[in-house]
C-alpha atoms as a PDB file:
ATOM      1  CA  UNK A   1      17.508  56.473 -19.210  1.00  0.00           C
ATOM      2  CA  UNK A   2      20.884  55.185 -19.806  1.00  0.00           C
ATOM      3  CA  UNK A   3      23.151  54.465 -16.808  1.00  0.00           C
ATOM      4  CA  UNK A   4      26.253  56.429 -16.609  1.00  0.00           C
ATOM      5  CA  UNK A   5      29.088  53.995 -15.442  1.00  0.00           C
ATOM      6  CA  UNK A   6      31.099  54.963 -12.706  1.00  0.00           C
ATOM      7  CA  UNK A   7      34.597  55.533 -12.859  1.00  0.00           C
ATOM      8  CA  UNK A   8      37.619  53.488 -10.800  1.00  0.00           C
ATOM      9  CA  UNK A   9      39.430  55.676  -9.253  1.00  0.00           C
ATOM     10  CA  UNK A  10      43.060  55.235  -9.946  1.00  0.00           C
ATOM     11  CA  UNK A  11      45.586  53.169  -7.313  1.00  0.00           C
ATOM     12  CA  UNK A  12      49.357  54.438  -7.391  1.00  0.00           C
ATOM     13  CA  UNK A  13      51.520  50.922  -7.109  1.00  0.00           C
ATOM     14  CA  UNK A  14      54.886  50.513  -5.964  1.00  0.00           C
ATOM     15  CA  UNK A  15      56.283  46.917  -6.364  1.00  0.00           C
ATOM     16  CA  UNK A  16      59.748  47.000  -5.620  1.00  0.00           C
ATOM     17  CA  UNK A  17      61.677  44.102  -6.660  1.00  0.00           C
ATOM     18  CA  UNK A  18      65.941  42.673  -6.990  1.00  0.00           C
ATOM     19  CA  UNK A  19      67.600  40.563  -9.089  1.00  0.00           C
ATOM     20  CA  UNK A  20      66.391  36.835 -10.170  1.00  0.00           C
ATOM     21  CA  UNK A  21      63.183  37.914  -9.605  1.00  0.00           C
ATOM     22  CA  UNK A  22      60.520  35.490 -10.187  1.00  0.00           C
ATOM     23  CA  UNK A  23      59.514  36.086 -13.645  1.00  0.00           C
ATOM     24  CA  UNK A  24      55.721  35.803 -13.623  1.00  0.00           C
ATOM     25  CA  UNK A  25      55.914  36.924  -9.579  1.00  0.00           C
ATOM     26  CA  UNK A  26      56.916  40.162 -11.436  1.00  0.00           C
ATOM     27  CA  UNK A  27      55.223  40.332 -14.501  1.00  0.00           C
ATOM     28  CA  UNK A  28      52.082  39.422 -14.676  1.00  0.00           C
ATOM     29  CA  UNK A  29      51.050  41.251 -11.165  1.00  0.00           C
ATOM     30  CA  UNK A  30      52.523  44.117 -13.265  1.00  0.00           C
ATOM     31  CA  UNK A  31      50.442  43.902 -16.321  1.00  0.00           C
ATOM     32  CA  UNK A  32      47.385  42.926 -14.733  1.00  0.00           C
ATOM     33  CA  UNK A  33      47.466  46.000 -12.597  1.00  0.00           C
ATOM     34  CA  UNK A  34      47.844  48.247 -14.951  1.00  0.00           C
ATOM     35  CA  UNK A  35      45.293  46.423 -17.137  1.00  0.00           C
ATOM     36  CA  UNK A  36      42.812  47.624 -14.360  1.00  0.00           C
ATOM     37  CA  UNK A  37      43.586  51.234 -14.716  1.00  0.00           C
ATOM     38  CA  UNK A  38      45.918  51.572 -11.736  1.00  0.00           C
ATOM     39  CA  UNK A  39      49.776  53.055 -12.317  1.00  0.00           C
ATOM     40  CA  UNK A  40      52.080  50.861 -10.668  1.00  0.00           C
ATOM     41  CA  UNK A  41      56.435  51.731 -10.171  1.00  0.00           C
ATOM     42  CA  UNK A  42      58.775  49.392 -10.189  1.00  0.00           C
ATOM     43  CA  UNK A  43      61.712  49.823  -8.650  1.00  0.00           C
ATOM     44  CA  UNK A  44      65.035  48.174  -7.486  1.00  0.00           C
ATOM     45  CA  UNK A  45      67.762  49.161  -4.615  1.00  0.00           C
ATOM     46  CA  UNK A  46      70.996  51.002  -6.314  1.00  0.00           C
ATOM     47  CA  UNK A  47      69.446  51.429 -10.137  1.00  0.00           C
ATOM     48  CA  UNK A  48      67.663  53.745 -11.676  1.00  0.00           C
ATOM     49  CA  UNK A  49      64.407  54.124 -14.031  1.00  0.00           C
ATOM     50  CA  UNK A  50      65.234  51.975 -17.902  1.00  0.00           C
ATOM     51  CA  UNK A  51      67.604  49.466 -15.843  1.00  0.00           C
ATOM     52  CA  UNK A  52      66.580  46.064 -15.800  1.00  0.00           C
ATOM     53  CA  UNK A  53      66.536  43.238 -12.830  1.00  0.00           C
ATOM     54  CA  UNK A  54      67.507  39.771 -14.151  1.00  0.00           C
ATOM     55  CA  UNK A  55      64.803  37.360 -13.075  1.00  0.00           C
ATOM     56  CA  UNK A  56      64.665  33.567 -12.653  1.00  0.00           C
ATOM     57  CA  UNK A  57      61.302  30.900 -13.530  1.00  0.00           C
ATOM     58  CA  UNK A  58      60.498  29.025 -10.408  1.00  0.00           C
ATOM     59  CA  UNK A  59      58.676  25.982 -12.166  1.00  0.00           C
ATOM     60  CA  UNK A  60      57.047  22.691 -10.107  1.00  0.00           C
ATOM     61  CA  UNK A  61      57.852  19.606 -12.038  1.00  0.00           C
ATOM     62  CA  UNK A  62      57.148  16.514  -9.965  1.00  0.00           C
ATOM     63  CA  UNK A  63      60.798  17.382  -7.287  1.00  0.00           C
ATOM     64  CA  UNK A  64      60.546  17.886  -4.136  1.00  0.00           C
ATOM     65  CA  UNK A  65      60.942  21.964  -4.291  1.00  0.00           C
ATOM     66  CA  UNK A  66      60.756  24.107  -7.165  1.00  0.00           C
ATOM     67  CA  UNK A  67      63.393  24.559 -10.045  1.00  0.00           C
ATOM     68  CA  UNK A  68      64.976  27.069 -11.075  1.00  0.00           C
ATOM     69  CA  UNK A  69      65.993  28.869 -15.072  1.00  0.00           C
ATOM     70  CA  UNK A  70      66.823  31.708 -16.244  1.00  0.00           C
ATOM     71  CA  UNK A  71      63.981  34.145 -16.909  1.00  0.00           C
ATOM     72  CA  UNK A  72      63.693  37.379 -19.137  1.00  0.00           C
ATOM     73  CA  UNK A  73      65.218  40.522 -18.221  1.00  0.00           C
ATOM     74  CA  UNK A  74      62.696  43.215 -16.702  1.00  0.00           C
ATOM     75  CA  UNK A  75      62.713  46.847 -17.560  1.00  0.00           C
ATOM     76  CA  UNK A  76      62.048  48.824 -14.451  1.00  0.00           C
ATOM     77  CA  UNK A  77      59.829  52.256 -15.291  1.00  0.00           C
ATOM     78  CA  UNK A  78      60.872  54.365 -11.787  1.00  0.00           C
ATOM     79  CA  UNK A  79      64.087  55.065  -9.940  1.00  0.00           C
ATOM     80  CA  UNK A  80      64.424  53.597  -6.083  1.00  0.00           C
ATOM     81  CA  UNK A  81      66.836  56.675  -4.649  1.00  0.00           C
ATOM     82  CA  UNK A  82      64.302  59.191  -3.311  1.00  0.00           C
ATOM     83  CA  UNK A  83      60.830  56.529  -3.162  1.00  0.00           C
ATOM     84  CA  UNK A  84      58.653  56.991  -0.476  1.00  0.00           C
ATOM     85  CA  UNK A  85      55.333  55.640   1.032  1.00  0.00           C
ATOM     86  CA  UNK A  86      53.611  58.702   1.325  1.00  0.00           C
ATOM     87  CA  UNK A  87      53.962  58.431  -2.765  1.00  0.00           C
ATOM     88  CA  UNK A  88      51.807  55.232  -3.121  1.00  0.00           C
ATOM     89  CA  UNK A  89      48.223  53.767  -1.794  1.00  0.00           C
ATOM     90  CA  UNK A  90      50.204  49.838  -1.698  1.00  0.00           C
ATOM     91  CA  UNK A  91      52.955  48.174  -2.010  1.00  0.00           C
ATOM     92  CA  UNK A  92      53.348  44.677  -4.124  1.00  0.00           C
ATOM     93  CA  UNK A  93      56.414  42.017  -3.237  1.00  0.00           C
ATOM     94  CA  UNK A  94      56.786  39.567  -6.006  1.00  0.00           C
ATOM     95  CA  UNK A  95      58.617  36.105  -4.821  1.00  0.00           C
ATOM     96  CA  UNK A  96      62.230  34.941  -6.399  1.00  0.00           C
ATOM     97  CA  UNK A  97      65.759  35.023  -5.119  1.00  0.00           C
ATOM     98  CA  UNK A  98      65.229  38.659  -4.640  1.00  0.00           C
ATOM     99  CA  UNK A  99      63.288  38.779  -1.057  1.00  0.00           C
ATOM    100  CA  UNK A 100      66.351  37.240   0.179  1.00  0.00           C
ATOM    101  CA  UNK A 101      68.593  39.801  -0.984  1.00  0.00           C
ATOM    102  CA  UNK A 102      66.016  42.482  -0.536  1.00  0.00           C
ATOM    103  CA  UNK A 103      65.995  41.736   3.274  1.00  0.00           C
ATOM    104  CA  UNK A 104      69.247  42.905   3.821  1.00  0.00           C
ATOM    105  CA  UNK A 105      68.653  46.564   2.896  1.00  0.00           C
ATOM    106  CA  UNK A 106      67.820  48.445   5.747  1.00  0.00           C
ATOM    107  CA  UNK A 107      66.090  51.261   3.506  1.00  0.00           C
ATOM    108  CA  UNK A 108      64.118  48.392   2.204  1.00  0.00           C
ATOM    109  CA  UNK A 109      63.188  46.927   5.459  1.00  0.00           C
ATOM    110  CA  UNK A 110      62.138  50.855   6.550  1.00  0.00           C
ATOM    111  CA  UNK A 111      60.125  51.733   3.225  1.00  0.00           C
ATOM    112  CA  UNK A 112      58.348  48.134   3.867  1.00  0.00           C
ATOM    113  CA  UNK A 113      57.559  49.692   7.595  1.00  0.00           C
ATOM    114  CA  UNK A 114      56.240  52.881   6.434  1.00  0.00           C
ATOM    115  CA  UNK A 115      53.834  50.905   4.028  1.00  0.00           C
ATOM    116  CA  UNK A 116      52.552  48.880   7.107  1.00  0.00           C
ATOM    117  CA  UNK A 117      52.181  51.710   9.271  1.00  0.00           C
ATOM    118  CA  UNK A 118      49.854  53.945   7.184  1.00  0.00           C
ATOM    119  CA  UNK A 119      47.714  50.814   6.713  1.00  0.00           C
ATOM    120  CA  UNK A 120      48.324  50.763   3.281  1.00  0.00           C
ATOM    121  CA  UNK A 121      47.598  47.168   1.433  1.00  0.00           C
ATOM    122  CA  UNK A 122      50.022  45.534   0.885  1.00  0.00           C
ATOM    123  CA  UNK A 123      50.507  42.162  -1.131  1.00  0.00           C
ATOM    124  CA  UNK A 124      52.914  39.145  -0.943  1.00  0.00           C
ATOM    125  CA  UNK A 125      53.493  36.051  -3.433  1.00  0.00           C
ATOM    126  CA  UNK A 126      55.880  32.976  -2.760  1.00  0.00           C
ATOM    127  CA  UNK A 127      58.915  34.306  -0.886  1.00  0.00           C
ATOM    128  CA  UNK A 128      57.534  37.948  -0.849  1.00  0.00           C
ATOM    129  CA  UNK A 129      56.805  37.764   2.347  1.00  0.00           C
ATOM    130  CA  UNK A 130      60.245  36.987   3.779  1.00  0.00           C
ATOM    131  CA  UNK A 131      60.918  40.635   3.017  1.00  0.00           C
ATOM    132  CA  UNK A 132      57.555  40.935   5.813  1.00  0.00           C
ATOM    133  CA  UNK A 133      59.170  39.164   8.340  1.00  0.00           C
ATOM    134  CA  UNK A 134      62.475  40.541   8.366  1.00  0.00           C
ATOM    135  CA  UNK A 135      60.638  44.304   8.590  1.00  0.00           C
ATOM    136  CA  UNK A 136      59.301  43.072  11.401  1.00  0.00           C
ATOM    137  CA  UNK A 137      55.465  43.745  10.288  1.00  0.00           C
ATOM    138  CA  UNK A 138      53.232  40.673  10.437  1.00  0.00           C
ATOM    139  CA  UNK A 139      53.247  39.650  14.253  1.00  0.00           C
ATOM    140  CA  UNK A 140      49.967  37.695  15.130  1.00  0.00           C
ATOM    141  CA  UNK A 141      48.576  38.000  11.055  1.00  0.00           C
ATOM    142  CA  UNK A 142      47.796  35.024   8.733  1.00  0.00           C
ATOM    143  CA  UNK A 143      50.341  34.874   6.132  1.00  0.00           C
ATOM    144  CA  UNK A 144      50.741  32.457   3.272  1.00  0.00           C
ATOM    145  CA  UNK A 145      54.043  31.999   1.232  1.00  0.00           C
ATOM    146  CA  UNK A 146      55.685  29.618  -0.469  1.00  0.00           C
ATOM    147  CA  UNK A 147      56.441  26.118   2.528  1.00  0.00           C
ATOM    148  CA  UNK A 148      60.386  26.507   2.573  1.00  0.00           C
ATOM    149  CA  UNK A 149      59.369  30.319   3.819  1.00  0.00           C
ATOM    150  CA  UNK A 150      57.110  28.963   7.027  1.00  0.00           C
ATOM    151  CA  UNK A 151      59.950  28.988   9.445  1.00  0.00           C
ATOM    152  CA  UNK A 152      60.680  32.350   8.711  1.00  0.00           C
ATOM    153  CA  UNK A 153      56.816  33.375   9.044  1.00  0.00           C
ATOM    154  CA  UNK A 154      56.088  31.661  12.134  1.00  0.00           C
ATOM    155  CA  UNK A 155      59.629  33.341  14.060  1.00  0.00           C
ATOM    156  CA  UNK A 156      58.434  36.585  12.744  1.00  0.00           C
ATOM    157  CA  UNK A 157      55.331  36.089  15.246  1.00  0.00           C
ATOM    158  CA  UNK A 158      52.578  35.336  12.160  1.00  0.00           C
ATOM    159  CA  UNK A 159      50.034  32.493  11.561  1.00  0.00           C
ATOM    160  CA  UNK A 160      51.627  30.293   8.627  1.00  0.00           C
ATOM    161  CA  UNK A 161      48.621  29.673   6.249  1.00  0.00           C
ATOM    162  CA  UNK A 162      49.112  26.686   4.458  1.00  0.00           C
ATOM    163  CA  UNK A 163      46.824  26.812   1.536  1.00  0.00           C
ATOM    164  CA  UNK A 164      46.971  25.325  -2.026  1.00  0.00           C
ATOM    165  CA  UNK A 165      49.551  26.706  -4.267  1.00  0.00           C
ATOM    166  CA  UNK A 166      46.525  28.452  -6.337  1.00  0.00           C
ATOM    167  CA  UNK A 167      44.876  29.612  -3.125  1.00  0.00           C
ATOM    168  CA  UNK A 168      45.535  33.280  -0.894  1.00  0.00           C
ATOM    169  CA  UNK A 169      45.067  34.436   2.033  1.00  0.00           C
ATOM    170  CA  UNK A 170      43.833  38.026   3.281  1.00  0.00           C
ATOM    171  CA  UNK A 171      44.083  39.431   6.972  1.00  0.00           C
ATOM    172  CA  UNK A 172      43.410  43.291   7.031  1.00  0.00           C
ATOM    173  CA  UNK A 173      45.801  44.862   5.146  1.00  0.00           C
ATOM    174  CA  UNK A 174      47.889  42.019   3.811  1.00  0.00           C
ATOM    175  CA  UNK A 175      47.448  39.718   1.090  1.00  0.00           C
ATOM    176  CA  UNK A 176      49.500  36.563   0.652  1.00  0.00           C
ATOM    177  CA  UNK A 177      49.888  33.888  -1.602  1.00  0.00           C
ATOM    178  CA  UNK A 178      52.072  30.126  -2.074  1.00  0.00           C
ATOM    179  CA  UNK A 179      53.231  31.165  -5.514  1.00  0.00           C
ATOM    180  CA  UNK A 180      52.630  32.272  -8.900  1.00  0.00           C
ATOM    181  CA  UNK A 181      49.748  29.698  -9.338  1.00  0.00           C
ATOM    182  CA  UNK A 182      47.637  31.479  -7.112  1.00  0.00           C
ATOM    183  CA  UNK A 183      47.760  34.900  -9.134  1.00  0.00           C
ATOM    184  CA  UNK A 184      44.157  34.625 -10.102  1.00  0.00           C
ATOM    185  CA  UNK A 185      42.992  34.329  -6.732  1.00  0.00           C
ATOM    186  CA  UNK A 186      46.192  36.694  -4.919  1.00  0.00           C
ATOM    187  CA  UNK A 187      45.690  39.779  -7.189  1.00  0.00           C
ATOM    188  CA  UNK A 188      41.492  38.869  -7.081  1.00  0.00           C
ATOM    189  CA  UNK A 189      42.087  39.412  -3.569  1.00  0.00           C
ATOM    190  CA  UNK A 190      44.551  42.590  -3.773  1.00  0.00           C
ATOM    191  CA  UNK A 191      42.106  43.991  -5.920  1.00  0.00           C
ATOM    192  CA  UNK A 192      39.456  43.694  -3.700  1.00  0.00           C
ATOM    193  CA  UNK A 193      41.620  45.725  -1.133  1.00  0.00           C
ATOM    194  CA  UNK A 194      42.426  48.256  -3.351  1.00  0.00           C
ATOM    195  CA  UNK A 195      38.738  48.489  -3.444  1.00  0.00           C
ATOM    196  CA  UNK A 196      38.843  47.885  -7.277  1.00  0.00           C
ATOM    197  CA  UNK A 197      35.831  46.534  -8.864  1.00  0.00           C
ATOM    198  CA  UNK A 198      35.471  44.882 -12.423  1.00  0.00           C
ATOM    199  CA  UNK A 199      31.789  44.449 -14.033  1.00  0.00           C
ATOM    200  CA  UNK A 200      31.053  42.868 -17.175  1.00  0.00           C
END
């Protein structure tokens, strides 16, 4: 008798996201996601649905931080004014200049909140989770993110996780990682979250 396969049930995504970006912090999270069968929004304070966000390339070349170039331009497929949590099953916060920026919108800061509070999963890469600790939402969790961020981790009440830059970290709800070198293991771990399982 031939095994019927069961089917994935399909995760609605917002990643929400600003200018200079990291490139692959938004990108590949983005394709891999929907390579899975899940349909995931991206979205950006002030602009609308076939506007783009500038990003940047974060790269490690032997300095003593990261460098910085100018990335591709991304096309955002959903319009911020009117996004809600109640909308979505998790949120996704790619790293970049943009967390930064990001952190000063108070909207952004309560749509972040409203994600936390429903206990929906939500996932973090590099500086992502800067945007975490200003909301205000990761008192007492482990949190990984990129080193220069620990300050900002540990005086928003979480556990700093140092881990490799190609490791991650899950506590409940939340899944962190160092940088875009730990995508394999970050969005393995999202995934698992989500409840999302790939066979052969």
């Amino acid at each position: 008798m031939k095994k019927e396969k069961e089917t994935m049930a399909e995760k609605r995504i917002l990643m929400i996201a600003g200018d200079f970006v990291e490139d692959y912090e938004i990108m590949v999270p983005f394709q891999m996601l929907l390579l899975v069968g899940h349909k995931v929004d991206v979205v950006s304070p002030g602009k609308k649905a076939g506007e783009q966000v500038v990003t940047a390339i974060h790269d490690f070349e032997g300095h003593q931080t990261y460098t910085e170039k100018r990335g591709h331009n991304f096309t955002l497929n959903a319009t911020y004014a009117g996004v809600t949590a109640d909308a979505y099953d998790a949120l996704v916060i790619p790293g970049g200049r943009a967390p930064e920026q990001l952190s000063t919108d108070e909207s952004v800061l309560d749509l972040v909140r409203a994600f936390v509070e429903s206990g929906k999963p939500v996932a973090a890469v590099c500086h992502g989770p800067q945007l975490l600790a200003a909301a205000g939402v990761i008192k007492g969790k482990k949190i990984s993110a990129y080193p220069a961020c620990r300050a900002e981790v540990l005086l928003a009440g979480a556990e700093y996780q140092s881990v490799p830059m190609d490791g991650a970290v899950t506590d409940g709800q939340f899944v962190t990682g160092p940088a875009w070198p730990a995508h394999p293991a970050w969005i393995g771990q999202f995934l698992k979250v989500l409840g999302t399982q790939i066979t052969p």
